[in-house]
PDB file of N, CA and C in Angstrom:
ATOM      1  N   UNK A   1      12.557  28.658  13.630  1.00  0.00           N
ATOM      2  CA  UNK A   1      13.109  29.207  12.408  1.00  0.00           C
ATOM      3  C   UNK A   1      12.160  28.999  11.238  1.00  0.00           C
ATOM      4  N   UNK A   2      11.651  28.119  11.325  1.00  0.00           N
ATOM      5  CA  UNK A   2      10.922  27.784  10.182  1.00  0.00           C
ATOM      6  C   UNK A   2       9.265  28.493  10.254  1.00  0.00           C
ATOM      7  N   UNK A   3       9.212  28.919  11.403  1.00  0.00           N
ATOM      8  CA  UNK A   3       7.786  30.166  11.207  1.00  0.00           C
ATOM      9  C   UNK A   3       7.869  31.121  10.424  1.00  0.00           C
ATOM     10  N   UNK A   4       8.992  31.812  10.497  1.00  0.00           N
ATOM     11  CA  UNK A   4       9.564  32.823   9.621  1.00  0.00           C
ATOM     12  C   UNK A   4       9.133  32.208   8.269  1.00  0.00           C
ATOM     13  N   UNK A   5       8.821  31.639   7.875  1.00  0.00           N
ATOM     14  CA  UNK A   5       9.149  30.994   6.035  1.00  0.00           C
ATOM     15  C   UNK A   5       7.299  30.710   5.951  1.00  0.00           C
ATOM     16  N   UNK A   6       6.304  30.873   7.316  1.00  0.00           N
ATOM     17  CA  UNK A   6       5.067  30.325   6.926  1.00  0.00           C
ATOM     18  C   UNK A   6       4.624  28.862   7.015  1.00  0.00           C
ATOM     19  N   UNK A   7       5.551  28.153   7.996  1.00  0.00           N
ATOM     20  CA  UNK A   7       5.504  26.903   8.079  1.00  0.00           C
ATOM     21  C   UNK A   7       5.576  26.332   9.395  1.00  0.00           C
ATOM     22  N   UNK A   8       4.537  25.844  10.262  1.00  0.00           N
ATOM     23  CA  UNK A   8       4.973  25.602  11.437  1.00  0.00           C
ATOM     24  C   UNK A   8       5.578  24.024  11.239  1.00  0.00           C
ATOM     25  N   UNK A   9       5.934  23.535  12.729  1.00  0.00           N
ATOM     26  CA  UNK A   9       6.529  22.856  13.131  1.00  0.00           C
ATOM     27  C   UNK A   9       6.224  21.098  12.520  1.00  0.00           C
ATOM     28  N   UNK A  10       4.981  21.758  12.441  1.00  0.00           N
ATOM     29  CA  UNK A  10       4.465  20.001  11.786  1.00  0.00           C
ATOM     30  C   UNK A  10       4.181  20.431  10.174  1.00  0.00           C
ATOM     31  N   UNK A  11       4.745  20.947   9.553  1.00  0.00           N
ATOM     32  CA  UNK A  11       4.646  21.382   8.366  1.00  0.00           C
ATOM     33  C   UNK A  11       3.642  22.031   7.991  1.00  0.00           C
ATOM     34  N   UNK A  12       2.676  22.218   8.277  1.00  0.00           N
ATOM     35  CA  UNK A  12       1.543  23.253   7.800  1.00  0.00           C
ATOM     36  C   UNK A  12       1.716  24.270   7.874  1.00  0.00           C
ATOM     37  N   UNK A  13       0.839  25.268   6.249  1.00  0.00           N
ATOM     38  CA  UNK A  13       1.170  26.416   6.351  1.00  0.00           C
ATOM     39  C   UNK A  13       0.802  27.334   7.721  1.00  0.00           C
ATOM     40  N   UNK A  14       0.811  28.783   8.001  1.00  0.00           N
ATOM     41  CA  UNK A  14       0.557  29.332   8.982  1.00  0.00           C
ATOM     42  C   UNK A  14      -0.644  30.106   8.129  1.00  0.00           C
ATOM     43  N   UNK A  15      -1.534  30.054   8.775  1.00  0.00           N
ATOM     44  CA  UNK A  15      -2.546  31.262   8.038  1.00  0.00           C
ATOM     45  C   UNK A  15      -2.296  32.387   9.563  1.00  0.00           C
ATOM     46  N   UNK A  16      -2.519  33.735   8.890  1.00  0.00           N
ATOM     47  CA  UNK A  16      -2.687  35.190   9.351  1.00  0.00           C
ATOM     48  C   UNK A  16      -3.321  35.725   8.600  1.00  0.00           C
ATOM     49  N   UNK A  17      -4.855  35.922   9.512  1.00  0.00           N
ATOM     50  CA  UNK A  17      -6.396  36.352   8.988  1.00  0.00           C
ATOM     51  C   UNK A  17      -5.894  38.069   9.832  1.00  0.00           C
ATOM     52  N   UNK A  18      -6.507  39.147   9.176  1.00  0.00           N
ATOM     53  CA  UNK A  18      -6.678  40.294  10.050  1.00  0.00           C
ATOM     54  C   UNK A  18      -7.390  40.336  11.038  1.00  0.00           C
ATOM     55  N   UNK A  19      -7.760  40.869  11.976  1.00  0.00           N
ATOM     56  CA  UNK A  19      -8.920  41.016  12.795  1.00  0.00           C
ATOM     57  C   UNK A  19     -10.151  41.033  12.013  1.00  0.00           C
ATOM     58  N   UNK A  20     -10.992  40.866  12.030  1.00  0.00           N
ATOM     59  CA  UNK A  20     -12.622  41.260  11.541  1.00  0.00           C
ATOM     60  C   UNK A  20     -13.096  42.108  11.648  1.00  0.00           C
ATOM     61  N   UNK A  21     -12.695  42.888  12.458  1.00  0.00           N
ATOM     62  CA  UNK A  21     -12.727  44.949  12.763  1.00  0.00           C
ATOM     63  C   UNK A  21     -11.870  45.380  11.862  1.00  0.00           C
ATOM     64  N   UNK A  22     -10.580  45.126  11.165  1.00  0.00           N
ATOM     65  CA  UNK A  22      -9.961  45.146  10.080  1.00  0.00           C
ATOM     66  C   UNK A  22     -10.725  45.100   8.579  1.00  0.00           C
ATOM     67  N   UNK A  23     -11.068  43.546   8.789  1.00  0.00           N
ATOM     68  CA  UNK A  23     -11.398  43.154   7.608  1.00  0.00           C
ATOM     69  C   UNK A  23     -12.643  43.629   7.049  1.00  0.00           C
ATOM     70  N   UNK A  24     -13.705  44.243   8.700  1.00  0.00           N
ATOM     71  CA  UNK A  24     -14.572  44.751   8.433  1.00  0.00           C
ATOM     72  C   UNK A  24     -14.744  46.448   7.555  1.00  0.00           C
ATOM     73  N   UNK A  25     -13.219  47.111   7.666  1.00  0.00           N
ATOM     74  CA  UNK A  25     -13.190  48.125   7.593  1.00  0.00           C
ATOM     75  C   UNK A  25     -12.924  48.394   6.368  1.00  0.00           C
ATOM     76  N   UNK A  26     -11.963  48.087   5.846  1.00  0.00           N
ATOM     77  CA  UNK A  26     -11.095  47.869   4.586  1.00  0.00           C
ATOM     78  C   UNK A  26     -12.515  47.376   3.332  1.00  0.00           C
ATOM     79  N   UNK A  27     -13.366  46.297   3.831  1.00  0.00           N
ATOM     80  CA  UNK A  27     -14.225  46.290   3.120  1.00  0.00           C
ATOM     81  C   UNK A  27     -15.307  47.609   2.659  1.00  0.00           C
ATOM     82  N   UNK A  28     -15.283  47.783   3.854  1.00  0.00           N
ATOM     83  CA  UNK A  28     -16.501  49.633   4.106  1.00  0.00           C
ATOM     84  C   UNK A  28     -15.766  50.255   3.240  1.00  0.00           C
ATOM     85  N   UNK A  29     -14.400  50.739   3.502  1.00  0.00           N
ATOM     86  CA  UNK A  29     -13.816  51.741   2.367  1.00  0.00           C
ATOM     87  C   UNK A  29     -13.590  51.683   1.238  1.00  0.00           C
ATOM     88  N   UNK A  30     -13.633  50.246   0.630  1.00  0.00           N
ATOM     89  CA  UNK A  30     -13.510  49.549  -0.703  1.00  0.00           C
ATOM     90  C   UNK A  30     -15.026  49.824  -1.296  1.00  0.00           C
ATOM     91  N   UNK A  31     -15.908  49.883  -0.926  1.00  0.00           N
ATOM     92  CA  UNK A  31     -17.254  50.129  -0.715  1.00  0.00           C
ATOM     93  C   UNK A  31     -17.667  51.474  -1.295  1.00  0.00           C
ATOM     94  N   UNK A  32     -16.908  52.597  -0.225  1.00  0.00           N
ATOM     95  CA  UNK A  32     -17.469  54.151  -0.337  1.00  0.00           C
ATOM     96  C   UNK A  32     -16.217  54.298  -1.616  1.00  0.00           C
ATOM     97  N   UNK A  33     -14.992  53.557  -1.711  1.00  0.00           N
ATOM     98  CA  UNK A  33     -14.252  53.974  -3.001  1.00  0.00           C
ATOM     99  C   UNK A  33     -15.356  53.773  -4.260  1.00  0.00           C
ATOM    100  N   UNK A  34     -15.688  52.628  -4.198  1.00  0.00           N
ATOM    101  CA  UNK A  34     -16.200  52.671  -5.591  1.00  0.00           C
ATOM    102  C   UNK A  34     -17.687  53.090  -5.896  1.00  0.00           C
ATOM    103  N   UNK A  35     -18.847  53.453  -5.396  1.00  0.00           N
ATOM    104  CA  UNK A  35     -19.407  54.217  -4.988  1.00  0.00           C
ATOM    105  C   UNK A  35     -19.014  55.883  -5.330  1.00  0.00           C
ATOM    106  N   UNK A  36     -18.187  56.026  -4.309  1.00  0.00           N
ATOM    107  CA  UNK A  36     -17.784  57.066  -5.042  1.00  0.00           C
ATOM    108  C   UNK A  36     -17.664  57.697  -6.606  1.00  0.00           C
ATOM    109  N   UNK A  37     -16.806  56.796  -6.840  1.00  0.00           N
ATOM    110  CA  UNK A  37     -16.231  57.282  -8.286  1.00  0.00           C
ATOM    111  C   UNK A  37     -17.209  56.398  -9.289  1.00  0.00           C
ATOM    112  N   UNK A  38     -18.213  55.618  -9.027  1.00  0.00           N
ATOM    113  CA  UNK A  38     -19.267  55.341 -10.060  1.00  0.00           C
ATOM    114  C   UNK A  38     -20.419  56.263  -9.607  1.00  0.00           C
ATOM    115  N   UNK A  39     -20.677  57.374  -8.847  1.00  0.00           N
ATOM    116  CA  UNK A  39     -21.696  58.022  -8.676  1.00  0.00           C
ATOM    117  C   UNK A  39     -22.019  59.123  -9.611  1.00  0.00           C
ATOM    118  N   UNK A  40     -21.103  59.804  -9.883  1.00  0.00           N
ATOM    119  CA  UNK A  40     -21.410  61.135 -11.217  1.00  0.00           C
ATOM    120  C   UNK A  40     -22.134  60.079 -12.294  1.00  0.00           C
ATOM    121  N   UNK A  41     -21.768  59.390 -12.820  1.00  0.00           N
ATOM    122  CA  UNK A  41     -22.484  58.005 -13.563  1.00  0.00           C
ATOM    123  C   UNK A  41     -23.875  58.095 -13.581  1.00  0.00           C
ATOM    124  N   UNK A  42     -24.010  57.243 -12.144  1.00  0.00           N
ATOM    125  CA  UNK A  42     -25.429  57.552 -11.673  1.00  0.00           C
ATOM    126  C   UNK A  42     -26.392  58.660 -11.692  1.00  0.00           C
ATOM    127  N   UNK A  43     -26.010  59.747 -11.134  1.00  0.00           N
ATOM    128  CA  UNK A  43     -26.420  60.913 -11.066  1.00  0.00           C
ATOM    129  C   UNK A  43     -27.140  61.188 -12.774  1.00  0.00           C
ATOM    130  N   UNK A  44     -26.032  61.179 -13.522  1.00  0.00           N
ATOM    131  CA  UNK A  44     -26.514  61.445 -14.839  1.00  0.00           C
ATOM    132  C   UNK A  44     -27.723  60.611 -15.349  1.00  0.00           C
ATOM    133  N   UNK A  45     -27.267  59.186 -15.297  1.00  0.00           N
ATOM    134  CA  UNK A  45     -28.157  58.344 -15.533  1.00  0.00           C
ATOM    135  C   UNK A  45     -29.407  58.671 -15.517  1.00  0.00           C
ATOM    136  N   UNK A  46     -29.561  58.709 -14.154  1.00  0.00           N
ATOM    137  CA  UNK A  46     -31.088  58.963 -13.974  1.00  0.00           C
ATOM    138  C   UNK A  46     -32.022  60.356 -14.158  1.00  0.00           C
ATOM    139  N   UNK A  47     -30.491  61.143 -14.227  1.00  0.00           N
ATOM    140  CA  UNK A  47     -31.719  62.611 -14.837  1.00  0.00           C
ATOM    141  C   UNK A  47     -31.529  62.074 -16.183  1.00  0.00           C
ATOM    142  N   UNK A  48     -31.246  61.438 -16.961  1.00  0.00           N
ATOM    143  CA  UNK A  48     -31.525  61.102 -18.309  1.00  0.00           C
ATOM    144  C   UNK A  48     -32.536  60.387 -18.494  1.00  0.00           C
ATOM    145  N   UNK A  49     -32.746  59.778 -17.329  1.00  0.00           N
ATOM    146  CA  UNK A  49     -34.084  58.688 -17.674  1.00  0.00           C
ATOM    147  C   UNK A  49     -35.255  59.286 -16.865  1.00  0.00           C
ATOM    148  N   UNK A  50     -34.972  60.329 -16.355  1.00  0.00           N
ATOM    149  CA  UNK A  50     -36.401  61.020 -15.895  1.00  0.00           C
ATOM    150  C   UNK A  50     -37.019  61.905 -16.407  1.00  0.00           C
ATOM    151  N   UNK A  51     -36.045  62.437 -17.269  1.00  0.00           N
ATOM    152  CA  UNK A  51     -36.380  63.635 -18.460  1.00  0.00           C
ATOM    153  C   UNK A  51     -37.512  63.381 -19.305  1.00  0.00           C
ATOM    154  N   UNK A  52     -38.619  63.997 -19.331  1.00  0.00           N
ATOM    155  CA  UNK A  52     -39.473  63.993 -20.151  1.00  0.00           C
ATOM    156  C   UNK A  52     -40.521  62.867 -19.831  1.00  0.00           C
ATOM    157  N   UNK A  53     -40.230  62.615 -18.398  1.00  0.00           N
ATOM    158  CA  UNK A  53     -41.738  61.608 -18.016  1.00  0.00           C
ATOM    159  C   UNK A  53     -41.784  62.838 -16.731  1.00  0.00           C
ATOM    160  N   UNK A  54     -43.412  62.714 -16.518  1.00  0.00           N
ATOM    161  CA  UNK A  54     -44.217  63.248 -15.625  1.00  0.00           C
ATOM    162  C   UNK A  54     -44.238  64.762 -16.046  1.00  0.00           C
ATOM    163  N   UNK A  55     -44.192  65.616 -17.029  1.00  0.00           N
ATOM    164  CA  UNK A  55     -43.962  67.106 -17.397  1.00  0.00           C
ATOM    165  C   UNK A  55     -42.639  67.061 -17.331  1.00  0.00           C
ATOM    166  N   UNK A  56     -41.398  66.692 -16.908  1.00  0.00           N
ATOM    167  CA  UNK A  56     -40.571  66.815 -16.805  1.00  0.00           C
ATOM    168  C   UNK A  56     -39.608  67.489 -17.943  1.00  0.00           C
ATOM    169  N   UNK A  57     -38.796  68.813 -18.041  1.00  0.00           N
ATOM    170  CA  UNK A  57     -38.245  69.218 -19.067  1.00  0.00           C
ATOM    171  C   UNK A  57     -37.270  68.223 -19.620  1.00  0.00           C
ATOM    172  N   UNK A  58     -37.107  67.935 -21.141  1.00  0.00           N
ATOM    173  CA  UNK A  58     -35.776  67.495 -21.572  1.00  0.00           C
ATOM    174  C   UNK A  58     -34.695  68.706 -21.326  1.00  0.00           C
ATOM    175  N   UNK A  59     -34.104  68.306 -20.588  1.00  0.00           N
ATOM    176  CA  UNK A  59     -32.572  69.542 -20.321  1.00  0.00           C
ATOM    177  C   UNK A  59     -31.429  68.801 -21.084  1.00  0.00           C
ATOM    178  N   UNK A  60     -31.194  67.324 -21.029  1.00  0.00           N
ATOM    179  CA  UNK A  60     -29.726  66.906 -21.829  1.00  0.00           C
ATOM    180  C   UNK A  60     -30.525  65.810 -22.967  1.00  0.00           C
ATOM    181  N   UNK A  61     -29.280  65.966 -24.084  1.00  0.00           N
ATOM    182  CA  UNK A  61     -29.226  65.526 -25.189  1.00  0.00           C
ATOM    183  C   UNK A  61     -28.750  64.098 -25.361  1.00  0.00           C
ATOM    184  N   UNK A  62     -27.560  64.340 -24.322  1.00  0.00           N
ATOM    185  CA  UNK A  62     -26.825  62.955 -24.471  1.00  0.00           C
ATOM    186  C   UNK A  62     -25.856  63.232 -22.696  1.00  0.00           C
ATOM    187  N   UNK A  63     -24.472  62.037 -22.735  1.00  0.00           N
ATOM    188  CA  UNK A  63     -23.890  62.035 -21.903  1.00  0.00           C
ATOM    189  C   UNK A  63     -23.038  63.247 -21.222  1.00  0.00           C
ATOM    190  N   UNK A  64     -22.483  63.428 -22.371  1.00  0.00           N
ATOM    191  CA  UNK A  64     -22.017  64.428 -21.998  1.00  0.00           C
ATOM    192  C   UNK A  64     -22.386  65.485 -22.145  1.00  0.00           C
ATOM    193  N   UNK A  65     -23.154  66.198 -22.763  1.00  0.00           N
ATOM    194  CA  UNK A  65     -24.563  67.447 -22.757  1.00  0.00           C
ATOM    195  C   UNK A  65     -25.097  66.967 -20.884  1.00  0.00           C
ATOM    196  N   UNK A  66     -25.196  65.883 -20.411  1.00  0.00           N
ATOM    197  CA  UNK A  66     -25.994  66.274 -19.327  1.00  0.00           C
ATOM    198  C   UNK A  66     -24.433  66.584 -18.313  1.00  0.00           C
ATOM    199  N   UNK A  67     -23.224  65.617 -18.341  1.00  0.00           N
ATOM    200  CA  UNK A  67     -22.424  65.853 -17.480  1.00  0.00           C
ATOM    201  C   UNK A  67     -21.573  67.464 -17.489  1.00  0.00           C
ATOM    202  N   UNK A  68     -21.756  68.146 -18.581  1.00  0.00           N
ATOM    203  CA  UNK A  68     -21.137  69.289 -18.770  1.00  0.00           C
ATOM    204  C   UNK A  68     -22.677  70.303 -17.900  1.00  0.00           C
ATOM    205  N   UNK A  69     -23.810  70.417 -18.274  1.00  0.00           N
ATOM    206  CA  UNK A  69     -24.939  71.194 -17.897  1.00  0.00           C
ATOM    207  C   UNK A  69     -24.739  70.892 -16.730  1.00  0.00           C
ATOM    208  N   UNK A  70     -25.119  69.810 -15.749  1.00  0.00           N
ATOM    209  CA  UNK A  70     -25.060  69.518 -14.140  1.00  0.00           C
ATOM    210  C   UNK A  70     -24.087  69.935 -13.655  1.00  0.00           C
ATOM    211  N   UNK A  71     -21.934  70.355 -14.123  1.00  0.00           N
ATOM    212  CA  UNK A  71     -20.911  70.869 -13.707  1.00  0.00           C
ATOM    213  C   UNK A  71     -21.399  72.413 -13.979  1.00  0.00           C
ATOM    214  N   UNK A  72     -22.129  72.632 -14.902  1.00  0.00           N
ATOM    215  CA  UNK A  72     -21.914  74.115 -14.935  1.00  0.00           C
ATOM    216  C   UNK A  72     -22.798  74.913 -14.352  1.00  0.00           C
ATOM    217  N   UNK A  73     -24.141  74.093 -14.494  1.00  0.00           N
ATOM    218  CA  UNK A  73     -25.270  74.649 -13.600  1.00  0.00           C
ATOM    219  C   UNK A  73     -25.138  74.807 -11.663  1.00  0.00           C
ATOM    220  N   UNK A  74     -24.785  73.208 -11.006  1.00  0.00           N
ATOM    221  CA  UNK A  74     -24.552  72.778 -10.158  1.00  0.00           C
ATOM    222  C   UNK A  74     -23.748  72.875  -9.323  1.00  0.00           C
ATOM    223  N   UNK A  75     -22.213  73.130 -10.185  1.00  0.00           N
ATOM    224  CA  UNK A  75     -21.143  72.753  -9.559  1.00  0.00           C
ATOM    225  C   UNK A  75     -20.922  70.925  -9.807  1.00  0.00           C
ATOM    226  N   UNK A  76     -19.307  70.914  -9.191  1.00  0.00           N
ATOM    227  CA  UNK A  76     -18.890  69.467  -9.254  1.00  0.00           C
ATOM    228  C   UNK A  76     -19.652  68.657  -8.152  1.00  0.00           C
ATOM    229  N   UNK A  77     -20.302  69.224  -7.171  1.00  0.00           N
ATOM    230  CA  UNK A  77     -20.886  68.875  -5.867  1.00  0.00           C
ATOM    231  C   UNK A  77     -21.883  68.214  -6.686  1.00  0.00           C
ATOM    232  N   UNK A  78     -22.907  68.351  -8.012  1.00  0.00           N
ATOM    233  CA  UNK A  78     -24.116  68.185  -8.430  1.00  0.00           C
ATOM    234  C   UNK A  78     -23.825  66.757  -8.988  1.00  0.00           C
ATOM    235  N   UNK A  79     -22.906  66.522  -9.443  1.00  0.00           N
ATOM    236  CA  UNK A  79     -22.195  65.129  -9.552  1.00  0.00           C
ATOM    237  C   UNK A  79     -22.926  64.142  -8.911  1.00  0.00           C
ATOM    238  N   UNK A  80     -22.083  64.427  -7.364  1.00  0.00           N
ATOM    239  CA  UNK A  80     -22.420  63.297  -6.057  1.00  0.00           C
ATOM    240  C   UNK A  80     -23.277  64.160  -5.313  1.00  0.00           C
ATOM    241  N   UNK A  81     -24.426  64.067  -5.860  1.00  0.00           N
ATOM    242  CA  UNK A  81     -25.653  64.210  -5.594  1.00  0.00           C
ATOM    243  C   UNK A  81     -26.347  62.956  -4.319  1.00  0.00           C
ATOM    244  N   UNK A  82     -26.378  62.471  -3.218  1.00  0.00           N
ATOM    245  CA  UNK A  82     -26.777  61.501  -2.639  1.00  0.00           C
ATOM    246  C   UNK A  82     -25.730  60.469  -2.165  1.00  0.00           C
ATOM    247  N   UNK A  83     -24.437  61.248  -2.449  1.00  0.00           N
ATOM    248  CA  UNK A  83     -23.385  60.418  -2.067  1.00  0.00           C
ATOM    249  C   UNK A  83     -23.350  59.104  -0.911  1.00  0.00           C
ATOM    250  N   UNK A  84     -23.966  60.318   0.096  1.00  0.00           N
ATOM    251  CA  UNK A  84     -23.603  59.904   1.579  1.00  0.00           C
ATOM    252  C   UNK A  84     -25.126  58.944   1.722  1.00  0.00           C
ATOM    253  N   UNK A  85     -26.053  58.951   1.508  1.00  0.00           N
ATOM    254  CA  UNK A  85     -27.061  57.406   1.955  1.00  0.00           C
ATOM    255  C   UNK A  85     -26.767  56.402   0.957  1.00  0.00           C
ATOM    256  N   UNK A  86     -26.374  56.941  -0.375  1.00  0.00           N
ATOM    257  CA  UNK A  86     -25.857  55.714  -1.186  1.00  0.00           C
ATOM    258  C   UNK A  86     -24.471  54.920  -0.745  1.00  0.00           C
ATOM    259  N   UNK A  87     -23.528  55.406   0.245  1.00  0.00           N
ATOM    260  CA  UNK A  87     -22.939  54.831   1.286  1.00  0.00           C
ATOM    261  C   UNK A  87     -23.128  54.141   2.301  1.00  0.00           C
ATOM    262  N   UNK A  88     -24.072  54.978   3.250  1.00  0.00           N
ATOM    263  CA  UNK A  88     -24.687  54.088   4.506  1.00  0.00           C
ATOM    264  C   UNK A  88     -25.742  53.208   3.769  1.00  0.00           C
ATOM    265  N   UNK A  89     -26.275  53.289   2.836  1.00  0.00           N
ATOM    266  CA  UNK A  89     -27.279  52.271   2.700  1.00  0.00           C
ATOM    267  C   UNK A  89     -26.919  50.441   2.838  1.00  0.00           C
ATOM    268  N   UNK A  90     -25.645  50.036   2.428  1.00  0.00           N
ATOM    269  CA  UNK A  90     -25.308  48.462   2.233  1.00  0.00           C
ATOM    270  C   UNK A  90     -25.088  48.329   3.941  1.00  0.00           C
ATOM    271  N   UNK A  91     -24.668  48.841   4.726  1.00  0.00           N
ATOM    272  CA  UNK A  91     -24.450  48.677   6.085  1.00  0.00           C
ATOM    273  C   UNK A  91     -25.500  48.244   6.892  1.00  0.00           C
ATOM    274  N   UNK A  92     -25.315  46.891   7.331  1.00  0.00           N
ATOM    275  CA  UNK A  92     -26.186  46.393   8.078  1.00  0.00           C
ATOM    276  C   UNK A  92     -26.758  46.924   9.557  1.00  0.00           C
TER     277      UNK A  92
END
């Protein structure tokens, strides 16, 4: 009766770890979540900081001058630009 409550028999708590194929997974997707949704970020970032080295045209002004030009030129796809190796890359 008293397992039910997290307590075995000699009073200690009960720990329940997931599997490690679990824990391994949940981490991966916690991973490509945020990744994800910090990548348009990125994307911008760095055409902002490449602009105007090596001949390179200035095309944006600011943040949102570059995130509006890359949706309209690009599409929303131009966003997550490199999505998928900036995913597999942390994977051992």
């Amino acid at each position: 009766m008293s397992e039910r409550n997290g307590i075995d028999e000699s009073g200690q708590p009960i720990s329940v770890a997931p599997p490690i194929i679990i824990s391994l997974g949940l981490g991966a997707l916690a991973g490509v979540a945020a990744r994800t949704s910090a990548r348009p970020l990125d994307v911008i970032r760095k055409r902002l900081q490449v602009q105007g080295i090596n001949r390179n045209p200035v095309l944006y002004k600011n943040t949102i001058d570059s995130l509006t030009g890359i949706a309209t030129k690009e599409g929303a796809g131009g966003l997550y630009k490199g999505l998928g190796p900036a995913c597999v890359a942390p994977i051992p």
